[in-house]
N, C-alpha and C. Protein backbone atom coordinates (compact mmCIF):
# COMPACT_ATOMS: atom_id res chain seq x y z
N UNK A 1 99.25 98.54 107.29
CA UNK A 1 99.20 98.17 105.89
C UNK A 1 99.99 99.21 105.09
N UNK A 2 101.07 98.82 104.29
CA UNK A 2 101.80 100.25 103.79
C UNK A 2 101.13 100.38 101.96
N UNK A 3 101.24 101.71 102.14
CA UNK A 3 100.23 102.08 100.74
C UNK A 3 101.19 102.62 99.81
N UNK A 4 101.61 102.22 98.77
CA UNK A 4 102.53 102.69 97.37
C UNK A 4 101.30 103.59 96.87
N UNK A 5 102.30 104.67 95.92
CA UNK A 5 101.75 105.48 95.30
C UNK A 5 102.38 105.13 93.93
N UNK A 6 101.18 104.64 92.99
CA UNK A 6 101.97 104.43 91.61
C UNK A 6 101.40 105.98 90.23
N UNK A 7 102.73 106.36 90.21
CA UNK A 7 102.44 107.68 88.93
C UNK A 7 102.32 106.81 88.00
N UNK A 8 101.02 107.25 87.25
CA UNK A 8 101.13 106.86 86.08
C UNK A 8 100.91 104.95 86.06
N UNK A 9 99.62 104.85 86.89
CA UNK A 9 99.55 103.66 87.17
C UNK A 9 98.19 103.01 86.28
N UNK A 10 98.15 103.91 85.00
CA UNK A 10 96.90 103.53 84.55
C UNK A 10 97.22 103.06 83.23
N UNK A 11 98.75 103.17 83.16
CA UNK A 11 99.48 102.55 81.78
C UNK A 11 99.80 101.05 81.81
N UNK A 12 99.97 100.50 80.86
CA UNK A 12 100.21 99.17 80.42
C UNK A 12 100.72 98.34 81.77
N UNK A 13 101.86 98.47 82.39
CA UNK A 13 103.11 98.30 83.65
C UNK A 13 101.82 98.35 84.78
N UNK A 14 101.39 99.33 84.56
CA UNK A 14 100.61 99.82 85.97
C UNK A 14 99.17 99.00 85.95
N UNK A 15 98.58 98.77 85.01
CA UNK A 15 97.64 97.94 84.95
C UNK A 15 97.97 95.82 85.34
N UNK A 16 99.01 95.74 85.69
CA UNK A 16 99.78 95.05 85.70
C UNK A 16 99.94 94.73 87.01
N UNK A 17 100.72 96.15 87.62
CA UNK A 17 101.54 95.94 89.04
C UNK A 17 100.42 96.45 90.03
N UNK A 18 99.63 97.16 89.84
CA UNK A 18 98.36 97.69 90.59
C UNK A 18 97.50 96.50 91.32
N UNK A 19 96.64 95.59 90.19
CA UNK A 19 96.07 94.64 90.69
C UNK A 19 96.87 93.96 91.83
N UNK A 20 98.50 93.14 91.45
CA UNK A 20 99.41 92.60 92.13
C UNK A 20 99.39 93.13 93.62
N UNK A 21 100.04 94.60 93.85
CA UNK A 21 100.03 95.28 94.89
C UNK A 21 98.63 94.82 96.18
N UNK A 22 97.85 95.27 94.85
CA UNK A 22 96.70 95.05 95.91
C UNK A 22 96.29 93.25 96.44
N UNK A 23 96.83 92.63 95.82
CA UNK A 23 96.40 91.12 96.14
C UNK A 23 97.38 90.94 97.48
N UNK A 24 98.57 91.46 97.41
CA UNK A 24 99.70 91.20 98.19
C UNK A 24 99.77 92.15 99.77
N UNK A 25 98.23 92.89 99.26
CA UNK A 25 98.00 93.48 101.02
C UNK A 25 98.37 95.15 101.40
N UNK A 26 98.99 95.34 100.02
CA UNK A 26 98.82 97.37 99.98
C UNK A 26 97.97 97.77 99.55
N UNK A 27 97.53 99.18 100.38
CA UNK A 27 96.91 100.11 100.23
C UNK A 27 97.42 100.35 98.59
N UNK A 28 97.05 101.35 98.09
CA UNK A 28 97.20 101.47 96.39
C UNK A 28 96.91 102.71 95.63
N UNK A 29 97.32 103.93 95.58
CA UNK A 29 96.63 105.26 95.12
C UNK A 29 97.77 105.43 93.63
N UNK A 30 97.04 105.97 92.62
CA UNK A 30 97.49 105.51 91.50
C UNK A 30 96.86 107.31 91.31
N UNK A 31 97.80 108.10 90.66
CA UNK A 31 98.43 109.54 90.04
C UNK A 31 98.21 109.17 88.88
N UNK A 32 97.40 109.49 87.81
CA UNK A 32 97.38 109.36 86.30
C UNK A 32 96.81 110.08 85.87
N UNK A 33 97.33 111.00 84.53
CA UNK A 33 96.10 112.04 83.77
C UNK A 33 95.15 111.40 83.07
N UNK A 34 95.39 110.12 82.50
CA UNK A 34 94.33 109.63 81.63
C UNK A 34 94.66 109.82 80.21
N UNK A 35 95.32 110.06 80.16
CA UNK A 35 95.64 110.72 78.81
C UNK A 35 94.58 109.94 77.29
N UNK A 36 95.02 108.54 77.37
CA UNK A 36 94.37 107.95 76.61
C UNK A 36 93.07 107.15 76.82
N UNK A 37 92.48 108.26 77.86
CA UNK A 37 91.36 107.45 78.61
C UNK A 37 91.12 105.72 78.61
N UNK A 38 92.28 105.14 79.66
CA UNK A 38 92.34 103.92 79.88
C UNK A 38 91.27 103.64 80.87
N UNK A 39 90.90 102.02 80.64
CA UNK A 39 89.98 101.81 81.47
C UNK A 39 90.53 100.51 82.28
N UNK A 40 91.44 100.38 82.17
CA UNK A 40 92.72 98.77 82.45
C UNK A 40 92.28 99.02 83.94
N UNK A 41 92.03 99.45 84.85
CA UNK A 41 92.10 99.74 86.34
C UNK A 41 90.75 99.09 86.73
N UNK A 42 89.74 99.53 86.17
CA UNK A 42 88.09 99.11 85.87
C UNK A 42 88.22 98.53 87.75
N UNK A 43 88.22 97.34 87.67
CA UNK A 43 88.28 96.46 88.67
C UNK A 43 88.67 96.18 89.39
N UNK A 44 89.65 96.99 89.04
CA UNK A 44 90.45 97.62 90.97
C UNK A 44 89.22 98.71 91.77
N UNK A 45 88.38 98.94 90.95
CA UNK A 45 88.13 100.35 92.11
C UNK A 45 86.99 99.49 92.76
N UNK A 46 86.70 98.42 92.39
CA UNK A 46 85.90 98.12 93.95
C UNK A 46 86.36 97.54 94.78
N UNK A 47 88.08 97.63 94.93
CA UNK A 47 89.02 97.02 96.44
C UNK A 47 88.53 98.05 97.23
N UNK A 48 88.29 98.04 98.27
CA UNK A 48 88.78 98.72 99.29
C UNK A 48 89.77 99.57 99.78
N UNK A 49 91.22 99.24 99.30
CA UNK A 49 91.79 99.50 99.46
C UNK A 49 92.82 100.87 98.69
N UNK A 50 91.85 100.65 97.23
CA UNK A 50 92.12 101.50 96.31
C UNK A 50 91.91 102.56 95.54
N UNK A 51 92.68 103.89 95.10
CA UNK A 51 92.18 105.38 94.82
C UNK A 51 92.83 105.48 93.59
N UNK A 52 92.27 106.66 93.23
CA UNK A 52 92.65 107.44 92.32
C UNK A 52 92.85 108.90 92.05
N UNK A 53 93.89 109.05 92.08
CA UNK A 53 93.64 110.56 92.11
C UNK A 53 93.90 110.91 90.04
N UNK A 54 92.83 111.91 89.30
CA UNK A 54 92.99 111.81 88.51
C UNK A 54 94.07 113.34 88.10
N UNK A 55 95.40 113.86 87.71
CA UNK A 55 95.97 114.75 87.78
C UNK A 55 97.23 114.37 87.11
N UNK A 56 98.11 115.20 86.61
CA UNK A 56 99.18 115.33 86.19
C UNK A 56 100.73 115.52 87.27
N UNK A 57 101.17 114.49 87.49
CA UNK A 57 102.61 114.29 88.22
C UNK A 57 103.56 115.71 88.47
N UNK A 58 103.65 116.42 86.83
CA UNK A 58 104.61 117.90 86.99
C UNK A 58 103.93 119.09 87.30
N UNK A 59 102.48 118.63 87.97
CA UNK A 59 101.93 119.97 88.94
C UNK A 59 102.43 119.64 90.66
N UNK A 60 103.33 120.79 90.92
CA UNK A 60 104.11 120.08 92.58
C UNK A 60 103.32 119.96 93.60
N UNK A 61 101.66 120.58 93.19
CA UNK A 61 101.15 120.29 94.33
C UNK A 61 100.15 119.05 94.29
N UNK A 62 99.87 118.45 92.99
CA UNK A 62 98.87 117.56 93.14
C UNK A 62 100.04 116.25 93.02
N UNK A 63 101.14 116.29 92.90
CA UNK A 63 102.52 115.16 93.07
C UNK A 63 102.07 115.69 94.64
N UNK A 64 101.92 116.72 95.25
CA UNK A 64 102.67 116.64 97.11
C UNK A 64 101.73 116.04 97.72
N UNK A 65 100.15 116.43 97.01
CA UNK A 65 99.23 116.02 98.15
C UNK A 65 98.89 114.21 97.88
N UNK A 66 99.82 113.52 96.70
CA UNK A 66 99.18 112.32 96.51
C UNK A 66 100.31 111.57 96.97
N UNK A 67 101.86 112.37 97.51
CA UNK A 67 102.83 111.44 98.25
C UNK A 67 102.03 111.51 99.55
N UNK A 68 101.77 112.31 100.13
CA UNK A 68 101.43 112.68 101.91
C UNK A 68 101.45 111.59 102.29
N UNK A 69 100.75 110.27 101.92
CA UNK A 69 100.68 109.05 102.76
C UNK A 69 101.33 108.00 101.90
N UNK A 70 102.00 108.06 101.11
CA UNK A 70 102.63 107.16 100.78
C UNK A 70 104.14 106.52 101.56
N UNK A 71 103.94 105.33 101.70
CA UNK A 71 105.35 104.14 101.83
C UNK A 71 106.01 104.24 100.90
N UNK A 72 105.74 103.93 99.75
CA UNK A 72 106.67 103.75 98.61
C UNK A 72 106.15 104.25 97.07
N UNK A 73 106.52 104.86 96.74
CA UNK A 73 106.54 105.43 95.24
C UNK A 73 106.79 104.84 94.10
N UNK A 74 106.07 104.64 93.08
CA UNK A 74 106.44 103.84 91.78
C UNK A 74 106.24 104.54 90.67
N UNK A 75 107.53 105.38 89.85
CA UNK A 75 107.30 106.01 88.99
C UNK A 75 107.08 105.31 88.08
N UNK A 76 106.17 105.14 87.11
CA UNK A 76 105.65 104.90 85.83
C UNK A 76 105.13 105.52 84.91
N UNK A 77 104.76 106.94 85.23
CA UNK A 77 104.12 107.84 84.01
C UNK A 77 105.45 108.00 83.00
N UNK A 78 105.00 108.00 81.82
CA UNK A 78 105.78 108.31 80.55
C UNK A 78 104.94 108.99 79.31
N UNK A 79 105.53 109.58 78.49
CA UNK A 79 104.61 109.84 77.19
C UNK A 79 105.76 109.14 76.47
N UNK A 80 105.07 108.03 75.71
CA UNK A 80 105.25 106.87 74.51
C UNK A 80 104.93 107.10 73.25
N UNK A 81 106.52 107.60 72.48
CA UNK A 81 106.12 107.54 70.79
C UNK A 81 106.47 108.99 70.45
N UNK A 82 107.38 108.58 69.36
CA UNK A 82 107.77 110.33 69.07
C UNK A 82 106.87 111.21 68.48
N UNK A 83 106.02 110.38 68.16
CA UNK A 83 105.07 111.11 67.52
C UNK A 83 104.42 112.23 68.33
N UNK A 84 103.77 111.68 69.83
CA UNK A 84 103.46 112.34 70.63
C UNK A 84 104.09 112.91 71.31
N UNK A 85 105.14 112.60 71.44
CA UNK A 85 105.94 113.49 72.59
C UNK A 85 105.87 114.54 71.45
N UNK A 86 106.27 114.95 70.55
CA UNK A 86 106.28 115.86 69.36
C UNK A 86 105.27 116.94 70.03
N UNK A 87 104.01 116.39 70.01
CA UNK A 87 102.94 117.24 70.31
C UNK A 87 102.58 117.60 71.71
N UNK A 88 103.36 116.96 72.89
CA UNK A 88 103.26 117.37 73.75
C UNK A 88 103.89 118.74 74.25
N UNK A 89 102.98 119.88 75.04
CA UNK A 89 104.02 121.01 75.18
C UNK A 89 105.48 120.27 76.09
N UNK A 90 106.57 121.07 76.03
CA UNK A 90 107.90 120.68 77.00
C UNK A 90 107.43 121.62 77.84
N UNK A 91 108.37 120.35 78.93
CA UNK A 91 107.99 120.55 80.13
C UNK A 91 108.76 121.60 81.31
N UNK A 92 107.86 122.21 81.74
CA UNK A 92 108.41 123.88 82.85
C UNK A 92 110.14 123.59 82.76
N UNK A 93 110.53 125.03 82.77
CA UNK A 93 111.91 124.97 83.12
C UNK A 93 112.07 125.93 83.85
N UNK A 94 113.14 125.54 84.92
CA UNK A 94 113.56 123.97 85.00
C UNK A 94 112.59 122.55 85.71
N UNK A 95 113.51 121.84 84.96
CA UNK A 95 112.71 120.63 85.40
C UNK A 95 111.84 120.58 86.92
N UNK A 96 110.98 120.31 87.57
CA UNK A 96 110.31 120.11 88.63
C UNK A 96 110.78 119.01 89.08
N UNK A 97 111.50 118.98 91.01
CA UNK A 97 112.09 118.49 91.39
C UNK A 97 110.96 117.63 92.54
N UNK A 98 111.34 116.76 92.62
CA UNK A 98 110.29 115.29 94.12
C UNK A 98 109.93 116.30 94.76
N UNK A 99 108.54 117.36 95.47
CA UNK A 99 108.81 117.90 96.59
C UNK A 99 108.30 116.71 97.75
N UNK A 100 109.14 117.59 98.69
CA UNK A 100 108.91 116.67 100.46
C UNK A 100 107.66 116.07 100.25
N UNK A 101 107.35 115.09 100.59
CA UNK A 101 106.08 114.44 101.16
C UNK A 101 105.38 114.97 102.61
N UNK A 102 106.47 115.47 103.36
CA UNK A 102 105.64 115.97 104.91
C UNK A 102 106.33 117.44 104.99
């Protein structure tokens, strides 16, 4: 059974493509801080098949330990709205690069 890892799978897209995934027979682990404490996922978590890891994508080790078993990767985390990005700190420099999965 191959398992996608969706970043940022608790946003609008991801509340969307998550359920899908899982109807269509993948495993499913979904990387999201929560930011706006979404609850769109609710009803995925009693698949079987499906996790959560709750963490931020530009820490390289909680991105390394949530590729380890992933097939396929689906970036989707974003911060939406200038307003907020405004208030968000910027991010490490330099940018933080994919590390290895194995």
């Amino acid at each position: 059974m191959p398992e996608a890892l969706v970043i940022g799978g608790a946003g609008y897209i991801g509340s969307v493509l998550v359920p899908a995934l899982l109807e269509r027979g993948y495993r499913v682990n979904v990387l999201d801080n929560f930011l706006f404490h979404q609850t769109s996922l609710m009803e995925c978590c009693a698949h079987e098949n499906f996790s959560v890891v709750r963490g931020d994508y530009r820490d390289a080790d909680t991105l390394r330990k949530a590729m380890r078993t992933a097939d396929c990767i689906i970036p989707l985390a974003a911060i939406v709205g200038a307003r907020l990005a405004r208030r968000m700190p910027a991010p490490p420099s330099p940018p933080i690069s994919m590390p290895s999965a194995r």
